[in-house]
N, C-alpha and C. Protein backbone atom coordinates (compact mmCIF):
# COMPACT_ATOMS: atom_id res chain seq x y z
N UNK A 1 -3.92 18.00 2.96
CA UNK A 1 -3.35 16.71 2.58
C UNK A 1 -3.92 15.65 3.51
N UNK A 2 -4.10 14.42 2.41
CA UNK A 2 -4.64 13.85 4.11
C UNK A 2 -3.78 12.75 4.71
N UNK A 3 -3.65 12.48 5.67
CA UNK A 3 -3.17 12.05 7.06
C UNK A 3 -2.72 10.59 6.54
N UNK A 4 -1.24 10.45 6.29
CA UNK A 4 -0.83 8.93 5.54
C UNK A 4 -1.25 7.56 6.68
N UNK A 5 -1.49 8.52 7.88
CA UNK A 5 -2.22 6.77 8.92
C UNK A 5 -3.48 6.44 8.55
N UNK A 6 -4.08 7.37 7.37
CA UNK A 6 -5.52 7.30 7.12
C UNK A 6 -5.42 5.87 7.08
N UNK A 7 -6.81 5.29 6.60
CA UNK A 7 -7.07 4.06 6.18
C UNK A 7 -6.87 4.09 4.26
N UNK A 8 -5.84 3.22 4.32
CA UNK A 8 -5.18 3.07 2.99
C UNK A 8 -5.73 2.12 1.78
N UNK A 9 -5.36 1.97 0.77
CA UNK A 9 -5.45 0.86 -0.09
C UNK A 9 -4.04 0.04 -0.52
N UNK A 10 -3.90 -1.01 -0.58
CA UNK A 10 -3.07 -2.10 -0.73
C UNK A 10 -3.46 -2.87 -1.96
N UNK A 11 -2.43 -3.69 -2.48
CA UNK A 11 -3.05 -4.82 -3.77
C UNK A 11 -2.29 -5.91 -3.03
N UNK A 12 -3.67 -6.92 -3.40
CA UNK A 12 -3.40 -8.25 -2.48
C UNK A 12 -3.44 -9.26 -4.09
N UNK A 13 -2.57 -10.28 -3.52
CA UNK A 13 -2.55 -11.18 -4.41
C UNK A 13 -3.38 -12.38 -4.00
N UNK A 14 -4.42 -13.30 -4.84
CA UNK A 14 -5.07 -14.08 -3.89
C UNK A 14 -4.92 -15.58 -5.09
N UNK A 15 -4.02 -15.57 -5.87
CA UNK A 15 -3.37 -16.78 -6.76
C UNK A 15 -3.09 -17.48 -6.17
N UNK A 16 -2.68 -17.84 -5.02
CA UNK A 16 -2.50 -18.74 -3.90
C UNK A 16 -3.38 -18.82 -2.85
N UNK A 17 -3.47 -20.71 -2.07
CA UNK A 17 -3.84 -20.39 -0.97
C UNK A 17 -4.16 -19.66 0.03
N UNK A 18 -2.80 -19.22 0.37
CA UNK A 18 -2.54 -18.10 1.42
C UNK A 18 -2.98 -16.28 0.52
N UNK A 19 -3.39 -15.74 1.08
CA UNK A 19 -3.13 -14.25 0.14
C UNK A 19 -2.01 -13.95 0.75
N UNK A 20 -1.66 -12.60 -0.50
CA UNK A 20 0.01 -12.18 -0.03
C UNK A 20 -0.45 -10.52 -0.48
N UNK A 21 -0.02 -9.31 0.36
CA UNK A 21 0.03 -7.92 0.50
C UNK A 21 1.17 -7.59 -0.53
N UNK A 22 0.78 -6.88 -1.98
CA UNK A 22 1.79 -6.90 -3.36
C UNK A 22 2.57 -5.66 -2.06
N UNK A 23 4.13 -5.60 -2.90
CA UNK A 23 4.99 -4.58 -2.55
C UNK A 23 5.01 -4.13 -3.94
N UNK A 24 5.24 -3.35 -4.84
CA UNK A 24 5.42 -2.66 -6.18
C UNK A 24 6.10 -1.72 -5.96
N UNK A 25 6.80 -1.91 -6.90
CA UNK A 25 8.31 -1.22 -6.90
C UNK A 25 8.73 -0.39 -5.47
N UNK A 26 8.84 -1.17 -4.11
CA UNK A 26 8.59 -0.40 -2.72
C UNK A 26 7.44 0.00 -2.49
N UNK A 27 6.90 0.38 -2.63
CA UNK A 27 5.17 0.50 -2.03
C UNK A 27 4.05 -0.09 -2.10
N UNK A 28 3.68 -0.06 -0.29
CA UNK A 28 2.56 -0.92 -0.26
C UNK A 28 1.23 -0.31 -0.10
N UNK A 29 1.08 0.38 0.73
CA UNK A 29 -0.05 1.57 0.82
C UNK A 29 -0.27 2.30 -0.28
N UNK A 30 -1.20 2.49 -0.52
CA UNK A 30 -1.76 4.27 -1.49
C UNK A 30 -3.38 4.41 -0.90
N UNK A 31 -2.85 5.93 -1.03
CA UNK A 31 -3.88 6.66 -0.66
C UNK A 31 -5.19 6.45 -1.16
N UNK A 32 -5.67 6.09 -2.73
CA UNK A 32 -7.17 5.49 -3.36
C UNK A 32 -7.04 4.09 -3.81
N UNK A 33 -7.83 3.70 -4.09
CA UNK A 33 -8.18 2.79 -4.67
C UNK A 33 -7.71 2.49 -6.07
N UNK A 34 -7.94 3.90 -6.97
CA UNK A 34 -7.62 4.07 -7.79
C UNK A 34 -6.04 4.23 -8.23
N UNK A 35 -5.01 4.91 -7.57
CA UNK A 35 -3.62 4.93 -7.42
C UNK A 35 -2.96 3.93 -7.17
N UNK A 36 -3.81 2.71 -6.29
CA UNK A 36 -3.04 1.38 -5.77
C UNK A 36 -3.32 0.64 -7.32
N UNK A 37 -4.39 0.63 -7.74
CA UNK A 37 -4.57 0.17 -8.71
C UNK A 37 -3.80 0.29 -10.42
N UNK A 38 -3.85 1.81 -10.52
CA UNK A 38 -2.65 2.50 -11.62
C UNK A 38 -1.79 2.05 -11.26
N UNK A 39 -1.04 2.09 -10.01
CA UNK A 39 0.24 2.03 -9.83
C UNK A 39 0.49 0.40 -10.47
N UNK A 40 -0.04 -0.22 -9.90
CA UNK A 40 0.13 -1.68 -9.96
C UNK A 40 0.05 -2.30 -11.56
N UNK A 41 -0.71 -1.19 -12.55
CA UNK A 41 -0.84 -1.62 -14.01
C UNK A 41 -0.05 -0.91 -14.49
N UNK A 42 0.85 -0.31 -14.04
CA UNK A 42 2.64 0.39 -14.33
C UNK A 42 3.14 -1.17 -14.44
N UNK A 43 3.20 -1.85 -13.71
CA UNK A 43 4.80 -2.99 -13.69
C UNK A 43 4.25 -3.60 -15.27
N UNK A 44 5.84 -4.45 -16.09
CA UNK A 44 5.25 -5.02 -17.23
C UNK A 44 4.35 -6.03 -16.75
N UNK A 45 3.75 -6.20 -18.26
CA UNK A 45 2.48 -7.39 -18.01
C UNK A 45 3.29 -8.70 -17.27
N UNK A 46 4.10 -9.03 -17.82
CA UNK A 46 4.28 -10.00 -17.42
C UNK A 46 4.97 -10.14 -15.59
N UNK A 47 4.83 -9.14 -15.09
CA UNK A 47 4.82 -9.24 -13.78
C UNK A 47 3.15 -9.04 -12.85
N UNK A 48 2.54 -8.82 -14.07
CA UNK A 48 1.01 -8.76 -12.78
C UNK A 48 0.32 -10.21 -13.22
N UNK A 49 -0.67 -10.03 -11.87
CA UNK A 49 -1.46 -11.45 -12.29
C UNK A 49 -2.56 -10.63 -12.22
N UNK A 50 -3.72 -9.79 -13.32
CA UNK A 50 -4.63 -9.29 -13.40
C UNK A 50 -5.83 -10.27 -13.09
N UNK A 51 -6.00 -11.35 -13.13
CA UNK A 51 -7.23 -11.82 -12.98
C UNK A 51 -6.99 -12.57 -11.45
N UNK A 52 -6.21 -12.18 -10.63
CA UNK A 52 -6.02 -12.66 -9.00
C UNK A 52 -5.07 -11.54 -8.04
N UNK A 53 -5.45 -10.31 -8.54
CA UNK A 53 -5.05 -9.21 -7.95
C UNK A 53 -6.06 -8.24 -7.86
N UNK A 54 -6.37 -7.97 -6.21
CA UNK A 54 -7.39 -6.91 -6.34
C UNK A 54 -7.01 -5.36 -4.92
N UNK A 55 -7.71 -4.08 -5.17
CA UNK A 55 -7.02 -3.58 -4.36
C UNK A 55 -7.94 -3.68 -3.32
N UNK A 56 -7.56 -4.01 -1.40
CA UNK A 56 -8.12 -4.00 -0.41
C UNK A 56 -8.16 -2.67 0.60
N UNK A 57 -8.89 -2.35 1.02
CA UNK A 57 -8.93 -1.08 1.74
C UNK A 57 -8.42 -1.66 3.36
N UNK A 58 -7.27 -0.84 3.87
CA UNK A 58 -6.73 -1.18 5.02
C UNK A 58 -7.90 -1.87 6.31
N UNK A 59 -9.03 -1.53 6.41
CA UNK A 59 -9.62 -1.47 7.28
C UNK A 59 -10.90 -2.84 6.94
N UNK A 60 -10.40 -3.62 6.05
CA UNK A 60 -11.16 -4.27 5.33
C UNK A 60 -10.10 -5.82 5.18
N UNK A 61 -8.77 -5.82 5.57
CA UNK A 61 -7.75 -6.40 6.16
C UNK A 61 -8.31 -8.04 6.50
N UNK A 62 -9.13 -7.92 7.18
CA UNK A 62 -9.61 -8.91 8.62
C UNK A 62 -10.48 -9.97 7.92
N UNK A 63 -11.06 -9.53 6.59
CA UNK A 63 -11.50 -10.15 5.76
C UNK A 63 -10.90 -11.39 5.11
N UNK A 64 -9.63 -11.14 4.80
CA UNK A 64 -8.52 -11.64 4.35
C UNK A 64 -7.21 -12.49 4.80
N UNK A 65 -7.20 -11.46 6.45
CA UNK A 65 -5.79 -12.19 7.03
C UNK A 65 -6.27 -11.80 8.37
N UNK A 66 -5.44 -12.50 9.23
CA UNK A 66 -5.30 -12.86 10.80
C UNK A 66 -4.63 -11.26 10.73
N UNK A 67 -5.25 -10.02 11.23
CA UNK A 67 -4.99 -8.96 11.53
C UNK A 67 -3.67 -8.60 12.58
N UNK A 68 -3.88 -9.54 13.49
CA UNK A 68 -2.95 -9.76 14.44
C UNK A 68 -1.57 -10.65 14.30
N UNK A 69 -1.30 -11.11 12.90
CA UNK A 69 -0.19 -11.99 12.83
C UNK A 69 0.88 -10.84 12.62
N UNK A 70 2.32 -11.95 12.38
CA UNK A 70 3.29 -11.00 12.59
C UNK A 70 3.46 -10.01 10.92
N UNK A 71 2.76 -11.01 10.16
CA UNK A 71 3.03 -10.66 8.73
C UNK A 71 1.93 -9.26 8.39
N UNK A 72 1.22 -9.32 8.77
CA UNK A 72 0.07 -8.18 8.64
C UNK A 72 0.76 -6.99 9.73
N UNK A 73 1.28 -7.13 10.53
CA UNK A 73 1.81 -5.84 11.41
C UNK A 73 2.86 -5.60 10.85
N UNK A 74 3.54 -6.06 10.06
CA UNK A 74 4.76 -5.85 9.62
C UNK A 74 4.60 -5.52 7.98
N UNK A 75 3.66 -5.66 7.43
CA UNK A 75 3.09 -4.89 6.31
C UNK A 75 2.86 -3.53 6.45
N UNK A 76 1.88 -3.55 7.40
CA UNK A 76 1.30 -2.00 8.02
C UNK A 76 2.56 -0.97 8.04
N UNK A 77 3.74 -1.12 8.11
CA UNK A 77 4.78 -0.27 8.80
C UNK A 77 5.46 0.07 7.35
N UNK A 78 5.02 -0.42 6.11
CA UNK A 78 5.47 0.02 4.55
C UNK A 78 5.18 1.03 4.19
N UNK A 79 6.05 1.01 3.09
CA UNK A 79 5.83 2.92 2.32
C UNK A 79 4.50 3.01 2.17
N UNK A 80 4.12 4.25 2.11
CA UNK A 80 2.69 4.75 2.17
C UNK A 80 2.90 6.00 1.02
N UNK A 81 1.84 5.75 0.60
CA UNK A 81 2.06 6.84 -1.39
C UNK A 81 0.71 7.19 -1.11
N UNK A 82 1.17 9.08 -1.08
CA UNK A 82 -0.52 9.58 -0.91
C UNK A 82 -0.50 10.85 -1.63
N UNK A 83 -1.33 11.34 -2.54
CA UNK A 83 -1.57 12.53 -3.35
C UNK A 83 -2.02 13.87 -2.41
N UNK A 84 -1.14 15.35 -2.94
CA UNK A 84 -1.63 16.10 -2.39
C UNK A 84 -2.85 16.62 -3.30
N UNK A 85 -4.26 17.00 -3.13
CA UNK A 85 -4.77 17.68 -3.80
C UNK A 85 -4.64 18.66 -4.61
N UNK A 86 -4.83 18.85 -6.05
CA UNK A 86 -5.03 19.47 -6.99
C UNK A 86 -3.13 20.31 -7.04
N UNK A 87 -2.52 19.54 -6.74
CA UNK A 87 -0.85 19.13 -6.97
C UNK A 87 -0.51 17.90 -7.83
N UNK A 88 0.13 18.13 -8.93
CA UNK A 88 0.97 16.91 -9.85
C UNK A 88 1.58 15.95 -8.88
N UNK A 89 1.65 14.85 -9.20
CA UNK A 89 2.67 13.98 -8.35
C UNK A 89 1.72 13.49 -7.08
N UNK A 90 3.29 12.15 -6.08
CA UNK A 90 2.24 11.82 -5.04
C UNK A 90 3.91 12.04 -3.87
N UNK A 91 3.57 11.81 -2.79
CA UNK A 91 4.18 12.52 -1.76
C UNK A 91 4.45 10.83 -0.68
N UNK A 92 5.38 10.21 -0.76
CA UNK A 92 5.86 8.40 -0.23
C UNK A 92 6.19 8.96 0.85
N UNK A 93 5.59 8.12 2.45
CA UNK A 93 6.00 8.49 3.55
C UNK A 93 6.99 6.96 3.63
N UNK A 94 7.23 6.87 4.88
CA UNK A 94 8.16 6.09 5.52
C UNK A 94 7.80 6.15 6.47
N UNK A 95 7.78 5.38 7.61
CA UNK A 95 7.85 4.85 9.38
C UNK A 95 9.00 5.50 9.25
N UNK A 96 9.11 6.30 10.74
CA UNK A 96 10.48 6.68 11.24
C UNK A 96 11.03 6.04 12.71
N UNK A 97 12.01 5.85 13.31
CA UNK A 97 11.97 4.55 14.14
C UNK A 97 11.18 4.41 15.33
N UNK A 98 9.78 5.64 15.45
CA UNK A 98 9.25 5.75 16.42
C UNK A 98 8.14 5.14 15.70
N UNK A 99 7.56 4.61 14.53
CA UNK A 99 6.96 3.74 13.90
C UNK A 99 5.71 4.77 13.15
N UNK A 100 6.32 6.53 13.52
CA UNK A 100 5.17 6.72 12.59
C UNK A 100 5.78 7.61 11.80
N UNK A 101 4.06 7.25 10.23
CA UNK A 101 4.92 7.73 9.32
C UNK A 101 5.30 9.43 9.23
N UNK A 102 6.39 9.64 8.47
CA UNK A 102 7.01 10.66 8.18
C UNK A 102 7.18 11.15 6.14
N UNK A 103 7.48 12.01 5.49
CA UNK A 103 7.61 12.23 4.18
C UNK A 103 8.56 11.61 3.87
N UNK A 104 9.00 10.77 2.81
CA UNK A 104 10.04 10.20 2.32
C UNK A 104 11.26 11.42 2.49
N UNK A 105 11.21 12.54 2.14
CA UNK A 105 12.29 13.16 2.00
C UNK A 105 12.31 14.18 3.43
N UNK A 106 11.95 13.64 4.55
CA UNK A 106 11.87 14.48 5.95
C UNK A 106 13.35 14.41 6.28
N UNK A 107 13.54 15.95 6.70
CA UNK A 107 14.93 15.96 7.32
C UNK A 107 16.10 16.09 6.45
N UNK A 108 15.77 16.22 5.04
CA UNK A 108 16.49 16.32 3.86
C UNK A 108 17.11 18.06 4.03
């Protein structure tokens, strides 16, 4: 499985001035490109803005936003949605209060 601190994908909204890091339905991270992307063409139409939404790779950030503000560190610490290989389904971590992530259902 791989490692939810990997370097992630996000959907950024860039319809505005400022860009803004999408949350969808609780999650901000996913594991591809492709999953941030599905996921995000799940909500109804009339909640996406397809022609000013694109997905950014975590490490690709700096491009976009002041890496170091409070709003970008405080993104980073969101649900994280990552697929186990050649397993149905995807596996949502959570920050635990030591700030790293853990399985949504840890300790269950």
């Amino acid at each position: 499985m791989n490692n939810p601190a990997d370097n992630m994908y996000c959907m950024v909204s860039f319809q505005n001035k400022e860009p803004q890091i999408l949350e969808i339905q609780g999650v901000v991270w996913f594991a591809t490109e492709d999953l941030a992307y599905n996921y995000y063409m799940m909500l109804k139409p009339e909640l996406r803005e397809n022609d000013t939404v694109y997905p950014v790779q975590e490490k690709d950030l700096s491009i976009h936003f002041n890496t170091n503000s409070h709003y970008v560190k405080h993104m980073k610490t969101r649900t994280r949605l990552t697929k186990v290989e050649n397993q149905p389904g995807v596996v949502c971590f959570v920050n635990n209060h030591n700030g790293a992530p853990v399985p949504y259902n840890y300790g269950e």
